[in-house]
Protein backbone atom coordinates (compact mmCIF):
# COMPACT_ATOMS: atom_id res chain seq x y z
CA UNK A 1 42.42 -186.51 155.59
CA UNK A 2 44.29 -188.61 153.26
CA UNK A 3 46.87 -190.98 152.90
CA UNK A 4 50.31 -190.79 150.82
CA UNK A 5 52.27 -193.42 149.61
CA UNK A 6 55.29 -194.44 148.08
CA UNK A 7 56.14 -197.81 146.34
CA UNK A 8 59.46 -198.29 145.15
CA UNK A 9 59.78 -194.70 144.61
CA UNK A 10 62.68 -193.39 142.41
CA UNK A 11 63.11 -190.21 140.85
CA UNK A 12 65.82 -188.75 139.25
CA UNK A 13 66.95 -185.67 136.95
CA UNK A 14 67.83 -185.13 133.33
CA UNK A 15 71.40 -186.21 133.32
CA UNK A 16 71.90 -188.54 136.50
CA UNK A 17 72.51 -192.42 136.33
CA UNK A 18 70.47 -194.86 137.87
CA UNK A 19 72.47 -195.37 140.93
CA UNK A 20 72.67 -191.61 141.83
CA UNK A 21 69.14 -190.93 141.13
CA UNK A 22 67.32 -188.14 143.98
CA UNK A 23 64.96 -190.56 145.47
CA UNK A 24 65.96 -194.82 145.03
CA UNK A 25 63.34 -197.20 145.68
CA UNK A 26 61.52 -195.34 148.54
CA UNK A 27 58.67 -197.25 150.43
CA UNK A 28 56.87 -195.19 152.34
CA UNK A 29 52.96 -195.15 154.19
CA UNK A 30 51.58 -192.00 155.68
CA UNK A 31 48.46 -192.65 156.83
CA UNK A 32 45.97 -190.01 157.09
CA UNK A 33 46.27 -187.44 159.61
CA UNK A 34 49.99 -188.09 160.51
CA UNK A 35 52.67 -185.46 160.24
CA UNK A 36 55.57 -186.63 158.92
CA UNK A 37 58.67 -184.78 159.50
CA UNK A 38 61.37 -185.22 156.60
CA UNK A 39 64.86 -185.37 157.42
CA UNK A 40 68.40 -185.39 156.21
CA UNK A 41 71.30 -183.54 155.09
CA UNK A 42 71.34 -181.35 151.95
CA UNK A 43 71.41 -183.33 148.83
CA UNK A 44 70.10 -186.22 150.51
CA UNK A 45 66.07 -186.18 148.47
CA UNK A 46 63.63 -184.03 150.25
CA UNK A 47 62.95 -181.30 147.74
CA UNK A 48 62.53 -183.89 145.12
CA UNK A 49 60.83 -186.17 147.49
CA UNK A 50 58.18 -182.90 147.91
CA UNK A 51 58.43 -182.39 143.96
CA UNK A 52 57.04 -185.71 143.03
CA UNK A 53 54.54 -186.22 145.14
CA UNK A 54 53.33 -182.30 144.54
CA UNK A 55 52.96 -183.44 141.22
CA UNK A 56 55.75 -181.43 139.60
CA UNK A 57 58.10 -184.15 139.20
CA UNK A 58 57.48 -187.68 137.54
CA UNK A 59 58.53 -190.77 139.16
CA UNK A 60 61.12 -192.76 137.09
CA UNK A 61 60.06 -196.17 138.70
CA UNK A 62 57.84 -197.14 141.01
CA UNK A 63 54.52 -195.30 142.17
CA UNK A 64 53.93 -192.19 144.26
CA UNK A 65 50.16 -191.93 145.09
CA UNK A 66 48.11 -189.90 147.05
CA UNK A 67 44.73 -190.99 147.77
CA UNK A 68 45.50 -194.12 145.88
CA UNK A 69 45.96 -191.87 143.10
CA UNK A 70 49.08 -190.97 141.38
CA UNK A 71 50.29 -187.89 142.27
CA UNK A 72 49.85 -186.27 138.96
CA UNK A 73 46.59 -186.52 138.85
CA UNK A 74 45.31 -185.69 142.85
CA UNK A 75 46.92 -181.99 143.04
CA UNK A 76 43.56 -181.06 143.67
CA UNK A 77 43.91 -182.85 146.91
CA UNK A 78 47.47 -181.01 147.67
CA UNK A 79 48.75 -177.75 148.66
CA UNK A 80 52.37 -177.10 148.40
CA UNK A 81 54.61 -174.37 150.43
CA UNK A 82 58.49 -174.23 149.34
CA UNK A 83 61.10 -172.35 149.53
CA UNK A 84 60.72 -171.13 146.35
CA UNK A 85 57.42 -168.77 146.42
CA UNK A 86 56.28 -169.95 142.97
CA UNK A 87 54.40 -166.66 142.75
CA UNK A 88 53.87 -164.34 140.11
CA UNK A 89 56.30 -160.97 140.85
CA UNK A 90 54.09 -158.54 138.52
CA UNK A 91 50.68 -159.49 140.28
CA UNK A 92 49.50 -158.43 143.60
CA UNK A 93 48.79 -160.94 146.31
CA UNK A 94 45.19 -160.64 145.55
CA UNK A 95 45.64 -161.47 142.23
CA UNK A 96 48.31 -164.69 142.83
CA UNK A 97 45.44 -165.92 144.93
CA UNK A 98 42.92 -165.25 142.40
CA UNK A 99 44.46 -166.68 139.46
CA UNK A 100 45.22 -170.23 141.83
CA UNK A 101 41.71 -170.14 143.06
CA UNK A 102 40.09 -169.98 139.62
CA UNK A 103 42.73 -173.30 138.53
CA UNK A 104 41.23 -175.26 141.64
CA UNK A 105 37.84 -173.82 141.37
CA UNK A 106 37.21 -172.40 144.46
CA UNK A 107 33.76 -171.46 145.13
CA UNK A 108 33.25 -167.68 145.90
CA UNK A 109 37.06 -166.91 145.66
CA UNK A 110 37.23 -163.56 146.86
CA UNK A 111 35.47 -163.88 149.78
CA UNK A 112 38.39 -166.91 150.21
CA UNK A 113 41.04 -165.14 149.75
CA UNK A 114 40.30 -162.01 151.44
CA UNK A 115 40.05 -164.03 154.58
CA UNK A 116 43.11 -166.28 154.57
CA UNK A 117 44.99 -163.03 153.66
CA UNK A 118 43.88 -161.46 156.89
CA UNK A 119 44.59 -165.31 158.50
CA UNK A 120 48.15 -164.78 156.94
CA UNK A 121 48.14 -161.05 158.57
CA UNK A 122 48.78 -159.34 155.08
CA UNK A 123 45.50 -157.80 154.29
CA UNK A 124 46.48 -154.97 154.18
CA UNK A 125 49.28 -155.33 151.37
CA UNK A 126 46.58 -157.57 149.03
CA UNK A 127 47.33 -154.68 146.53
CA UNK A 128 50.92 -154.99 146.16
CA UNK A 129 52.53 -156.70 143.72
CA UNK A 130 54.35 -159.84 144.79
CA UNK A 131 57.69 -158.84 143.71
CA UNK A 132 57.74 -155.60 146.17
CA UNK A 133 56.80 -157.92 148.97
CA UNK A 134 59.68 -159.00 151.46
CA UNK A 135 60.54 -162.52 151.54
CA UNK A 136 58.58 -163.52 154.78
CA UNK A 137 55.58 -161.81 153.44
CA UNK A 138 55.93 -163.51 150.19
CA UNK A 139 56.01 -166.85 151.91
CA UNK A 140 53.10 -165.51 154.12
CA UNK A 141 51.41 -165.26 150.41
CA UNK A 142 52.40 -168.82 149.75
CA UNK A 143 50.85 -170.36 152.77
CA UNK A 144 47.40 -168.09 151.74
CA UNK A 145 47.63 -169.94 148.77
CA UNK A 146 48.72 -173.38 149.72
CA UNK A 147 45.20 -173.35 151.73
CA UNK A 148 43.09 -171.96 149.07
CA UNK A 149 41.38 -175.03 147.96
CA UNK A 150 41.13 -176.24 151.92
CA UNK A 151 43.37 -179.96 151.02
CA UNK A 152 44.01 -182.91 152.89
CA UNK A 153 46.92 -182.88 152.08
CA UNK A 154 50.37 -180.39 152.99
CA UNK A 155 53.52 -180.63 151.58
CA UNK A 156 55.65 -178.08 153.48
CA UNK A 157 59.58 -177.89 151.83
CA UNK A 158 61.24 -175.89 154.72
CA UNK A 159 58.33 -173.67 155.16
CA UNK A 160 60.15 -171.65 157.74
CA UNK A 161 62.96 -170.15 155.20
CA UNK A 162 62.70 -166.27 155.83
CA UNK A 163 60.04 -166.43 157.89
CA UNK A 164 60.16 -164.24 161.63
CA UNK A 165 58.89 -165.67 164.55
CA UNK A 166 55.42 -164.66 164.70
CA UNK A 167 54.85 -166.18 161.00
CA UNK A 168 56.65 -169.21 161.72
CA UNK A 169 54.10 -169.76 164.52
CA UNK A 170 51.47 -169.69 161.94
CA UNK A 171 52.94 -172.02 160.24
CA UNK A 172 53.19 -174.08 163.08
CA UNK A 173 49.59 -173.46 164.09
CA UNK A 174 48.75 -174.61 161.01
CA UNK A 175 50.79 -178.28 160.88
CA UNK A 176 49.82 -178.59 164.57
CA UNK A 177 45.53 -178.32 163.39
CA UNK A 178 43.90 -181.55 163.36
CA UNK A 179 42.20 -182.27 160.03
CA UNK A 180 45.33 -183.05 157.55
CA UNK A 181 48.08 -185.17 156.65
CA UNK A 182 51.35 -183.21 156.71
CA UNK A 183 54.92 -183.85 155.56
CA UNK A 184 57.13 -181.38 156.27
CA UNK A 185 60.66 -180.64 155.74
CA UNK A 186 63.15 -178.57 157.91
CA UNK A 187 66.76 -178.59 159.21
CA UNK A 188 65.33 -177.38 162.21
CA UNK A 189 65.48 -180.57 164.49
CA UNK A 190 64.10 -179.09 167.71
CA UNK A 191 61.51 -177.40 165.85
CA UNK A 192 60.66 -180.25 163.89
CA UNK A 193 59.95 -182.36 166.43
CA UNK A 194 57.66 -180.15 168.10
CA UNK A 195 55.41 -180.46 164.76
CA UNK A 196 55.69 -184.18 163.66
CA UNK A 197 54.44 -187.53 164.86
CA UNK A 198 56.48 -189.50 163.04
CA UNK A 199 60.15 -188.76 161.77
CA UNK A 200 61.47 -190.43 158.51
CA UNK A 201 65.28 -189.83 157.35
CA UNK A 202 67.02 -189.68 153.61
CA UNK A 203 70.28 -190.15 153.03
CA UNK A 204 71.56 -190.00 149.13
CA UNK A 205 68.32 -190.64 148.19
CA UNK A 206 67.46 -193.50 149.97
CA UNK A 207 64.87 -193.81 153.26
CA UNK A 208 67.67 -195.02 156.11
CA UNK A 209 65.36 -194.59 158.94
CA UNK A 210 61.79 -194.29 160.65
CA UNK A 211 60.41 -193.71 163.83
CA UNK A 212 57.68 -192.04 165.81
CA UNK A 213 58.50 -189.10 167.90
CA UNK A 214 56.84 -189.74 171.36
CA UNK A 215 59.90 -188.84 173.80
CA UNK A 216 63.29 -186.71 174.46
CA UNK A 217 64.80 -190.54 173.83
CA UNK A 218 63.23 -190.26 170.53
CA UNK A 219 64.73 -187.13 169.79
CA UNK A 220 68.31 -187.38 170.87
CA UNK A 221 68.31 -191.23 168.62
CA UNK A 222 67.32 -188.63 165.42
CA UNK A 223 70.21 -185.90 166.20
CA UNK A 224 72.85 -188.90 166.42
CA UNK A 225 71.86 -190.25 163.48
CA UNK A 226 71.71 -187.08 161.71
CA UNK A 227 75.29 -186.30 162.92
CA UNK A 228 76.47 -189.73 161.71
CA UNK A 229 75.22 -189.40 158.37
CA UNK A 230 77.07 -185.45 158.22
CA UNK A 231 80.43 -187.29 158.83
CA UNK A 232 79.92 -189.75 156.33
């Protein structure tokens, strides 16, 4: 397990001013072995906040570390699953797997990834190239990969996008296992809060709220804040 952290954590795109950066002085501790659900309404930072600390996405101020490392340099610690599949479409599964295994030097790949793509129940289409894959089974790909190099850490950017229900409860199964630290992004509140311990909102890119999720209380306090922030 591992901790991430954010100290005065802004980010922004090419193009955007200061004060309407994606992320604006973010604090943030998530100590090792939480699961941090991420919520807010669109626009409001999550994909970036993902980006950055998956190491695809600089910081403009502040630090984002993982491990007490910055984020750029501890993707070895990371695995990623987003809504975009960030797959190749003219290799096969096997060979998407493959090709990620030999960047994070996994030891005996094959043997890996022929058994996390029977976890991921797509075996039997390791042959087929990405692109001719459905979208659930491409994002059953994804999650294969995201555990290739067995991190501490999971960044999961609405992992449940095209997904039916008997993949989504993989991915469940697999935020729910003891062993990691998780953030995870939905705008699935019920579900959410089935797989978090703690629940941190963004609004316009700036962290407006934190709390843990023990109780029903706990839950209807998020959904009225979450509806306040829509009519705003």
């Amino acid at each position: 397990m591992i901790e991430l952290r954010g100290e005065g954590l802004s980010a922004r795109y090419p193009g955007q001013p200061a004060s309407m950066a994606a992320l604006i002085d973010i604090d943030i501790d998530v100590p090792p072995g939480e699961r941090l659900l991420l919520l807010g309404p669109n626009g409001a930072g999550k994909s970036t906040f993902i980006r950055v600390f998956a190491g695809l996405m600089r910081a403009a101020h502040g630090r984002a570390l993982i491990g007490g490392e910055p984020a750029r340099h501890a993707r070895k610690h990371v695995g990623v699953v987003s809504h975009a599949t960030y797959l190749y479409d003219e290799l096969t599964a096997a060979e998407n797997l493959r090709l990620y295994a030999a960047l994070y030097g996994v030891a005996e790949p094959n043997a890996r990834l022929a058994f996390l793509l029977e976890h991921v129940g797509i075996a039997h289409l390791c042959d087929v190239q990405v692109g001719r894959l459905s979208r659930g089974q491409q994002q059953r790909v994804s999650i294969a990969r995201a555990l290739l190099h067995d991190p501490p850490l999971l960044l999961l950017d609405e992992p449940d996008a095209g997904l039916d229900v008997a993949a989504f409860a993989l991915v469940a199964e697999i935020i729910s296992s003891p062993g990691r630290t998780v953030v995870v992004t939905t705008h699935n509140l019920a579900t959410g809060l089935r797989l978090g311990t703690r629940a941190a909102i963004l609004a316009r890119g700036h962290l407006v709220h934190q709390q843990p999720i023990l109780s029903a209380d706990d839950a209807d306090t998020l959904a009225r804040r979450l509806e306040s922030l829509a009519r705003e």
